[in-house]
C-alpha atoms as a PDB file:
ATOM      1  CA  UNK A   1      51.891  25.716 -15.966  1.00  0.00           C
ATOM      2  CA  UNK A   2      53.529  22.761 -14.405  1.00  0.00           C
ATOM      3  CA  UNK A   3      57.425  23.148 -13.703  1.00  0.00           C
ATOM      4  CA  UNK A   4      59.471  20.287 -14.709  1.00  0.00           C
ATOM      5  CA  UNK A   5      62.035  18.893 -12.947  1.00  0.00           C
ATOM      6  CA  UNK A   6      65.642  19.871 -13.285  1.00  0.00           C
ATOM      7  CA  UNK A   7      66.813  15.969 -13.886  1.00  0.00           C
ATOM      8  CA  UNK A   8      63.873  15.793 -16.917  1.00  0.00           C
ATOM      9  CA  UNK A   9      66.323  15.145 -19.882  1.00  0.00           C
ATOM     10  CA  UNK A  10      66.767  13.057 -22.835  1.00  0.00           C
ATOM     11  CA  UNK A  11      69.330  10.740 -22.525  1.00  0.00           C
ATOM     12  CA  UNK A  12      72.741  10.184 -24.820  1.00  0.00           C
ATOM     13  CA  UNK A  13      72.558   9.118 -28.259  1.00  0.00           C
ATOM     14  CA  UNK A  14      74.750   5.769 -28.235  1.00  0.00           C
ATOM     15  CA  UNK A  15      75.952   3.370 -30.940  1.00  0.00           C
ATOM     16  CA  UNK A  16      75.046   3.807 -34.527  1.00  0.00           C
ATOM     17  CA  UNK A  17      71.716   3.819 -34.139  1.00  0.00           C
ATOM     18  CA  UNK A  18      70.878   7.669 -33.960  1.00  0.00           C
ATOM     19  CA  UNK A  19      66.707   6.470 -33.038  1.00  0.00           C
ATOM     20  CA  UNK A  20      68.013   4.797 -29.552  1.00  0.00           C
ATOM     21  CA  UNK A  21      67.372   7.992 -27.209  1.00  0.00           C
ATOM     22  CA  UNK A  22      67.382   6.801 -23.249  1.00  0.00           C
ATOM     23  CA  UNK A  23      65.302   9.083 -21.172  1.00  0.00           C
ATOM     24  CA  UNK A  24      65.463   9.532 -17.866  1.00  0.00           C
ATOM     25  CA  UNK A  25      63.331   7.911 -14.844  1.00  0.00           C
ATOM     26  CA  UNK A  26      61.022  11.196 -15.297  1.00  0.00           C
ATOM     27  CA  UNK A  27      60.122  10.693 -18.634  1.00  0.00           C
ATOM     28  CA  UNK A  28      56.559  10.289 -19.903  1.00  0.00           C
ATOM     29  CA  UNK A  29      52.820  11.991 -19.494  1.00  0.00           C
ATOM     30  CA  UNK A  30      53.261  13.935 -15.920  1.00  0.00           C
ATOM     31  CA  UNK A  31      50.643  12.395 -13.431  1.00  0.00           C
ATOM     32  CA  UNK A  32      49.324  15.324 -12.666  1.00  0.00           C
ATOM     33  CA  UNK A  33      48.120  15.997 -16.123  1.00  0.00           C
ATOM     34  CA  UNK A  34      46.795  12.425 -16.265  1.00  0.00           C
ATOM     35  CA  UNK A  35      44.746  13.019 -12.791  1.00  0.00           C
ATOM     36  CA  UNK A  36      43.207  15.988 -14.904  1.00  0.00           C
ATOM     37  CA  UNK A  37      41.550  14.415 -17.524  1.00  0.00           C
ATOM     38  CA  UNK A  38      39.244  11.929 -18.528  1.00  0.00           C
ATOM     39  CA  UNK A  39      41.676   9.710 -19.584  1.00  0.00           C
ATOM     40  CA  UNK A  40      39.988   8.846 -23.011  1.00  0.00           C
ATOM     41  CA  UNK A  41      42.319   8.956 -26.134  1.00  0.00           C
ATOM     42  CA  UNK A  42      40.620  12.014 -27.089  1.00  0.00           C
ATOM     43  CA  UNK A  43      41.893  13.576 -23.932  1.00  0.00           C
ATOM     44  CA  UNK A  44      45.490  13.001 -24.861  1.00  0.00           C
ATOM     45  CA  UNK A  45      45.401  13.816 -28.274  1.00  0.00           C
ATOM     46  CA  UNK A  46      44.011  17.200 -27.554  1.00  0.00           C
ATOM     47  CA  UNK A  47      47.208  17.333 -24.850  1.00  0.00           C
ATOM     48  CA  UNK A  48      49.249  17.156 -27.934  1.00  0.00           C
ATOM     49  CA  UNK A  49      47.596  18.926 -30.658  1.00  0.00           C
ATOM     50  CA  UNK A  50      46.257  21.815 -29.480  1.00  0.00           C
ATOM     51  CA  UNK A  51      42.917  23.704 -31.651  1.00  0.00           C
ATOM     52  CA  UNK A  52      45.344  26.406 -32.504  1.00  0.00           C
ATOM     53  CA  UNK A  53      48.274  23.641 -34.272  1.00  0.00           C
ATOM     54  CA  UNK A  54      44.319  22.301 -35.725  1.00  0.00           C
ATOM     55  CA  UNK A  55      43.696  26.107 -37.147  1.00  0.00           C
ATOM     56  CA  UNK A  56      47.058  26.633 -38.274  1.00  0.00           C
ATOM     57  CA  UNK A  57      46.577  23.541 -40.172  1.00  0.00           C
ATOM     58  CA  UNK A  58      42.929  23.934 -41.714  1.00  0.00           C
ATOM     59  CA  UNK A  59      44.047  27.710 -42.677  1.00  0.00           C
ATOM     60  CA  UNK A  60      47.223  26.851 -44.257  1.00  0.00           C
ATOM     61  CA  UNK A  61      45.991  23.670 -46.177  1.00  0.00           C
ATOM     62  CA  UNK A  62      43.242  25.705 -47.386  1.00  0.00           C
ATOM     63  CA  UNK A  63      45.614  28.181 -48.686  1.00  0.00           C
ATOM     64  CA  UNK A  64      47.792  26.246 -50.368  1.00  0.00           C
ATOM     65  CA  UNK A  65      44.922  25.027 -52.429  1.00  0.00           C
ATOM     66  CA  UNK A  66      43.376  28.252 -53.163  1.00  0.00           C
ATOM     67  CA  UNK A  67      47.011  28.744 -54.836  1.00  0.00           C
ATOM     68  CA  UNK A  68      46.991  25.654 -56.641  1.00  0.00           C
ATOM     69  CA  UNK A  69      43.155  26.482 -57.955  1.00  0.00           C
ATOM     70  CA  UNK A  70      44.625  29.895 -58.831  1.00  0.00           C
ATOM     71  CA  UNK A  71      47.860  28.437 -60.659  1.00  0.00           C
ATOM     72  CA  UNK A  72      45.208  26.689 -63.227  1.00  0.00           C
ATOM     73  CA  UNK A  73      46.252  23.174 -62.280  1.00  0.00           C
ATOM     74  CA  UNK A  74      44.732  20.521 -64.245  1.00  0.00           C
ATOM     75  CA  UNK A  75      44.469  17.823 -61.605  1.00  0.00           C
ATOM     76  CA  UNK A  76      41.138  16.802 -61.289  1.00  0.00           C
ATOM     77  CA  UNK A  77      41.838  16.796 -57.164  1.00  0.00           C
ATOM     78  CA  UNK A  78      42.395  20.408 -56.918  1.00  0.00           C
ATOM     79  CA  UNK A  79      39.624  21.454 -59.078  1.00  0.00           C
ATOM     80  CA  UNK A  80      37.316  19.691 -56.773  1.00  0.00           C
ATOM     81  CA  UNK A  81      39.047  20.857 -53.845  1.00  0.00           C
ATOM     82  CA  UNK A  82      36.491  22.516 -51.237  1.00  0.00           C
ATOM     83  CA  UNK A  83      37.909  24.111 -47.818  1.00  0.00           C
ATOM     84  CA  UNK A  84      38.756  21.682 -45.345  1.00  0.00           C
ATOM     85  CA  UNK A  85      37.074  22.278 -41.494  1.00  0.00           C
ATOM     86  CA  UNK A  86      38.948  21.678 -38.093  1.00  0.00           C
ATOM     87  CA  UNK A  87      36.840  18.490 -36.909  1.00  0.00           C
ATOM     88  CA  UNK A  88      38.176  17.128 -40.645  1.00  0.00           C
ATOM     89  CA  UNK A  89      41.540  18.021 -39.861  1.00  0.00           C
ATOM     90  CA  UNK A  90      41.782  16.358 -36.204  1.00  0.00           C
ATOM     91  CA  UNK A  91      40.390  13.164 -37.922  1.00  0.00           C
ATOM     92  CA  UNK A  92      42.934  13.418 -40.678  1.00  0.00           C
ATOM     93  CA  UNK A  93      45.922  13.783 -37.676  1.00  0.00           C
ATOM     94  CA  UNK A  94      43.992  11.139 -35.544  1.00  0.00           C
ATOM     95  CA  UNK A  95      43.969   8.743 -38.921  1.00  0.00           C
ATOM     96  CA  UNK A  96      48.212   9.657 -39.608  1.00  0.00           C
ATOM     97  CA  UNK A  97      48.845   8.463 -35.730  1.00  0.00           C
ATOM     98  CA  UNK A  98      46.871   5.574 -35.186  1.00  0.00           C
ATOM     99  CA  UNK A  99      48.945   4.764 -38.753  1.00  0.00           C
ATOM    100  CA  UNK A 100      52.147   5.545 -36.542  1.00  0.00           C
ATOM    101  CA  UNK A 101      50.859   2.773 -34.339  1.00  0.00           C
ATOM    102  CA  UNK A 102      49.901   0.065 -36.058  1.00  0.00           C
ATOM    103  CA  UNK A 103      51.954  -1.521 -38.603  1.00  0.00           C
ATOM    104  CA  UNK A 104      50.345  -2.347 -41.986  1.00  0.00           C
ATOM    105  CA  UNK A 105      52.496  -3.691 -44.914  1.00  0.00           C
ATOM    106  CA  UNK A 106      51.520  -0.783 -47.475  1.00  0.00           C
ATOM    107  CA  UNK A 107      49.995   2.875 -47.353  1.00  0.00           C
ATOM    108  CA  UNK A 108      46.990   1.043 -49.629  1.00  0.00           C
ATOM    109  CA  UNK A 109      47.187  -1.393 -46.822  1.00  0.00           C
ATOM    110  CA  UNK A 110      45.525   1.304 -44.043  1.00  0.00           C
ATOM    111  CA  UNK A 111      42.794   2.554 -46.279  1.00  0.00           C
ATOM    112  CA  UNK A 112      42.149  -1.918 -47.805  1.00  0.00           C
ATOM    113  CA  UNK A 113      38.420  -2.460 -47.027  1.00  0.00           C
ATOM    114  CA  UNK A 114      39.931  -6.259 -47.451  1.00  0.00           C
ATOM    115  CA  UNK A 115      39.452  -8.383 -44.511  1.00  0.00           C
ATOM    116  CA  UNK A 116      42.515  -9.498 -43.784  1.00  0.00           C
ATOM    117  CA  UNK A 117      43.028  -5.661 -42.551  1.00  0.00           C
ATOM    118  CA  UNK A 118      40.361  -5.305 -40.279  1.00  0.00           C
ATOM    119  CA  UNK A 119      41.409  -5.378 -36.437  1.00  0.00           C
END
């Protein structure tokens, strides 16, 4: 486990904008976890969502539609539902970050085969 630094901190909340935190001069990805890895994307994802948060995940979603099923809903989603797998999971995650990235107009917008949308 690395030990972090007494003066490691998050910063005041000033003004009325409650989203501008100020971190201190120690804040970021530790180098010595970055001289660890690979240093692809996959690498840090995995640093931040761990297979057991993935689990969690998979076995909860798949529980809450086995109660849904068992409830006798009529949507036509649920009735087709079939278990969902960790390496769908990660991708779903993956897919809701790079989405906390890069700015579309819509929700539709990320999902458009249009295009304009393509990067």
């Amino acid at each position: 486990m690395i030990e972090q630094s007494p003066t490691r901190y998050w910063g005041p909340v000033t003004g009325n904008n409650k989203k501008n935190l100020q971190f201190s001069d120690n804040s970021g990805i530790h180098t010595s976890l970055y001289d660890n890895y690979h240093k692809t994307s996959y690498d840090f994802f995995k640093l931040l969502i761990t297979d057991d948060i993935i689990q969690l995940c998979v076995t909860e979603t798949n529980r809450y539609a086995a109660q849904e099923k068992a409830k006798g809903s009529r949507r036509s989603r649920i009735q087709e539902w079939k278990d969902t797998t960790q390496d769908e999971m990660e991708k779903f995650i993956g897919c809701i970050m790079w989405m906390g990235l890069v700015a579309l107009p819509s929700i539709n917008a990320y999902w458009s085969k249009s295009f304009i949308y393509k990067k």
